[in-house]
C-alpha atoms as a PDB file:
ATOM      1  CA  UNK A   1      14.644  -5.555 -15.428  1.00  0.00           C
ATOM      2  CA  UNK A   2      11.833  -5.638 -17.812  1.00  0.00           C
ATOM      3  CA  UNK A   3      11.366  -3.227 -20.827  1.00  0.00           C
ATOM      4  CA  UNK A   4       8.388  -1.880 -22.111  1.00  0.00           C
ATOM      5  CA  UNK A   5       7.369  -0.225 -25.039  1.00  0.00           C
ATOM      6  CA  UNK A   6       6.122   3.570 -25.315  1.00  0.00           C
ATOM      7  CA  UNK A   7       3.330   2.829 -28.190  1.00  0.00           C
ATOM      8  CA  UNK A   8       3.613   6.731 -28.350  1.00  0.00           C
ATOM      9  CA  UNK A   9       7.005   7.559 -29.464  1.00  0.00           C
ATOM     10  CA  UNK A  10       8.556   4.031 -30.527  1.00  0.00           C
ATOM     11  CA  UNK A  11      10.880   4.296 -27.420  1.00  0.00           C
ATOM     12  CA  UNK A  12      11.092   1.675 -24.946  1.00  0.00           C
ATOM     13  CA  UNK A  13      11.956   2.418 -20.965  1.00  0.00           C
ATOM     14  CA  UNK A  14      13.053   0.173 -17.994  1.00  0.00           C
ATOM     15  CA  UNK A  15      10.914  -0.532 -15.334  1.00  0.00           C
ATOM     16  CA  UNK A  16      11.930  -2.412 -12.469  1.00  0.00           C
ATOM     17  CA  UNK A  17      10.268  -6.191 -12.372  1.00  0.00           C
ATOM     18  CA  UNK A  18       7.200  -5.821 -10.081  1.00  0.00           C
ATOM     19  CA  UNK A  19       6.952  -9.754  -8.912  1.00  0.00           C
ATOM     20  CA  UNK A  20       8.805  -8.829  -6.047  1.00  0.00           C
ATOM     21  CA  UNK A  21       7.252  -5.686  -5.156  1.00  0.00           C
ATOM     22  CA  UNK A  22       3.672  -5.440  -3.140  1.00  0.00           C
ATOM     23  CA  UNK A  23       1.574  -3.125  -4.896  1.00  0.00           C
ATOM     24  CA  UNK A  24       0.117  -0.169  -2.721  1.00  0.00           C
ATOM     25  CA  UNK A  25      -4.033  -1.626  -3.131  1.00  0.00           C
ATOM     26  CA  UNK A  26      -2.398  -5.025  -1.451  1.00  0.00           C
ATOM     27  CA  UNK A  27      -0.418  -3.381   1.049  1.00  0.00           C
ATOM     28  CA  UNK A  28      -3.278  -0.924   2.065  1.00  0.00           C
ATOM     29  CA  UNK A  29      -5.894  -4.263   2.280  1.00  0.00           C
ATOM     30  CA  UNK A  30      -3.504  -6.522   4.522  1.00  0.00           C
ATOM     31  CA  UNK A  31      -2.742  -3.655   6.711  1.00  0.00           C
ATOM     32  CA  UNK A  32      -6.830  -3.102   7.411  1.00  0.00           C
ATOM     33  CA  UNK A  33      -7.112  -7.285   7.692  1.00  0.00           C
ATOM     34  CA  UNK A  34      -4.114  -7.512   9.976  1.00  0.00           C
ATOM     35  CA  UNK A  35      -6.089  -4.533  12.181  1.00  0.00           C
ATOM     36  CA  UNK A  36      -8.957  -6.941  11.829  1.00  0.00           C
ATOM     37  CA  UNK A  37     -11.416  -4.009  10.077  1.00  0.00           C
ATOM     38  CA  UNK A  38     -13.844  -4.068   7.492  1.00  0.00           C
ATOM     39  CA  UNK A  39     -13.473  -1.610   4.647  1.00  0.00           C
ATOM     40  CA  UNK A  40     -16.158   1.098   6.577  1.00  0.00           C
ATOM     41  CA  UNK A  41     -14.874   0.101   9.809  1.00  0.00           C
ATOM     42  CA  UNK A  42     -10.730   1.229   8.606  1.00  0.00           C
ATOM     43  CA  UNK A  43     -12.462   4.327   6.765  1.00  0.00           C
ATOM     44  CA  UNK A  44     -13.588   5.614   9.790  1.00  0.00           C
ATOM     45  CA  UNK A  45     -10.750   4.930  12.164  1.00  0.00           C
ATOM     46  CA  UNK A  46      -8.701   7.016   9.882  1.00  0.00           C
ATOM     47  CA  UNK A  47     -11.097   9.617   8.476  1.00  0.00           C
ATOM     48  CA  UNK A  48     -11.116   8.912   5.013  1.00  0.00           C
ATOM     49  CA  UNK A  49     -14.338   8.279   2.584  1.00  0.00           C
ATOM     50  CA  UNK A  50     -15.577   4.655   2.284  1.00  0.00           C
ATOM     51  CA  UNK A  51     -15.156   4.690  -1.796  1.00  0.00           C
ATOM     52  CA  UNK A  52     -11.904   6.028  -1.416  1.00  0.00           C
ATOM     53  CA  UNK A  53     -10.549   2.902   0.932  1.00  0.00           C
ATOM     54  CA  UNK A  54     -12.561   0.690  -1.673  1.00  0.00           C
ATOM     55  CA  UNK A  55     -10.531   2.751  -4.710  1.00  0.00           C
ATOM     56  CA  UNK A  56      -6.827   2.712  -3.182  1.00  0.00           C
ATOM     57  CA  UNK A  57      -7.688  -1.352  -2.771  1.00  0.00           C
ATOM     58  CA  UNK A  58      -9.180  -2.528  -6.448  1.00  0.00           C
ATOM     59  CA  UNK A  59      -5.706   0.141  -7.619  1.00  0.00           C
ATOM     60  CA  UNK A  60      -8.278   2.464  -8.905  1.00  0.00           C
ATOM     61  CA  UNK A  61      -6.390   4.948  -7.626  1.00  0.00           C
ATOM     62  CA  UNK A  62      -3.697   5.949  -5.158  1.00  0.00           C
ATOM     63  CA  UNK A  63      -3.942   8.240  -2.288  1.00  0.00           C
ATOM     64  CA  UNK A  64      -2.997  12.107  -2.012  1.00  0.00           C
ATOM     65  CA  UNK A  65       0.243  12.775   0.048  1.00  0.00           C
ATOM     66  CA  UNK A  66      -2.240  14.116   2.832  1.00  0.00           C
ATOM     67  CA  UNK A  67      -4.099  10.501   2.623  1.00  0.00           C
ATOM     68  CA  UNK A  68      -0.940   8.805   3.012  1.00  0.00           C
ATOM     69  CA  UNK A  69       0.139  10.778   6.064  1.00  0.00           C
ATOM     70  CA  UNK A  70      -2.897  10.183   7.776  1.00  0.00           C
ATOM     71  CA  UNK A  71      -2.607   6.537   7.497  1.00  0.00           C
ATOM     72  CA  UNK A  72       1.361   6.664   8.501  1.00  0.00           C
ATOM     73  CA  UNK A  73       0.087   8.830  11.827  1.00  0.00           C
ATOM     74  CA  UNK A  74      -2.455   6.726  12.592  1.00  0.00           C
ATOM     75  CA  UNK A  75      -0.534   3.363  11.637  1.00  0.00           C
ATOM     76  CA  UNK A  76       3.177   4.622  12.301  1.00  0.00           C
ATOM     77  CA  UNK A  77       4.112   0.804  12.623  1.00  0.00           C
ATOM     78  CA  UNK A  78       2.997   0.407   8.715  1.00  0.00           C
ATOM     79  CA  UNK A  79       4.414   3.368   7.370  1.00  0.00           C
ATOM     80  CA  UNK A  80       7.459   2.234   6.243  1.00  0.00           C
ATOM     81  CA  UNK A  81       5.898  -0.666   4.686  1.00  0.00           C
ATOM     82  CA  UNK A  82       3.663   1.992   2.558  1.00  0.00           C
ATOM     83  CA  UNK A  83       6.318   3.787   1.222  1.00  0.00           C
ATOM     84  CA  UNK A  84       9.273   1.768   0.410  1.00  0.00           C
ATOM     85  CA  UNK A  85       8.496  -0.637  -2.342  1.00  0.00           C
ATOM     86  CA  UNK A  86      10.393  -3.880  -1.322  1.00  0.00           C
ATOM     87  CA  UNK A  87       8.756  -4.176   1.926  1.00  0.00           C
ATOM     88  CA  UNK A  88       5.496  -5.967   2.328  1.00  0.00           C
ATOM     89  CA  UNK A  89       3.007  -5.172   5.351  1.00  0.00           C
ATOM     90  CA  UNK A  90       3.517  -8.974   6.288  1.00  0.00           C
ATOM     91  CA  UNK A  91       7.701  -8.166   6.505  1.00  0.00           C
ATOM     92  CA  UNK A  92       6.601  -5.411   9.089  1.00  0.00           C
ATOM     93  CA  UNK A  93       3.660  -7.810  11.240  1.00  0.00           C
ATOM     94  CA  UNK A  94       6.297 -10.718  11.345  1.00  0.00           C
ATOM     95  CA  UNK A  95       8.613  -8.534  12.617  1.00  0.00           C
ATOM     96  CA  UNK A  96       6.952  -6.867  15.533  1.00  0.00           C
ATOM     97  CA  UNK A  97       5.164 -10.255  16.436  1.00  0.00           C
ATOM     98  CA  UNK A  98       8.974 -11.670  16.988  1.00  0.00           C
ATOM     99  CA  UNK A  99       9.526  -8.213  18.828  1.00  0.00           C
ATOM    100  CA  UNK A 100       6.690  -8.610  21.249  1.00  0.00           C
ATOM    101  CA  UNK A 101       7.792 -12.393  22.294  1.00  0.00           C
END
């Protein structure tokens, strides 16, 4: 566990280590590559703006609880992998690949 300073109030707080962890903007980008899409092509297959796919991958921004159930209904085999921090999209591919054999 790291800690990190609050320049605000002096206090410092723990947050968990994230070199483990696969940020969201990662997870969201291998998940269109692994479906073989380009960034307009993965907008329109789920229905969600072009500069918002390009956002939620630079970690401009995250997606709305609606967003993220879109994606999980139209990618139910990733949706796990979107909302549990210690598993990375790759985990989840490798996994059904060994499945499927």
């Amino acid at each position: 566990m790291i800690l990190t300073a609050n320049l605000t109030n002096g206090f410092t707080k723990p947050r968990l280590n994230n070199r483990h962890y696969m940020k969201f903007s990662k997870k969201i980008k291998n998940i269109r590559l692994l479906q073989g899409m380009t960034q307009e092509e993965f907008s329109c297959f789920l229905g969600i703006g072009y500069a918002s796919i390009q956002k939620y991958e630079s970690g401009i921004r995250k997606p709305s609880y609606a967003v993220l159930r879109i994606i999980c209904k139209k990618l139910p085999e990733y949706a796990l992998a979107l909302v549990v921090d210690d598993i990375s999209t790759k985990q989840i591919y490798i996994k059904q690949k060994e499945e499927k054999a």
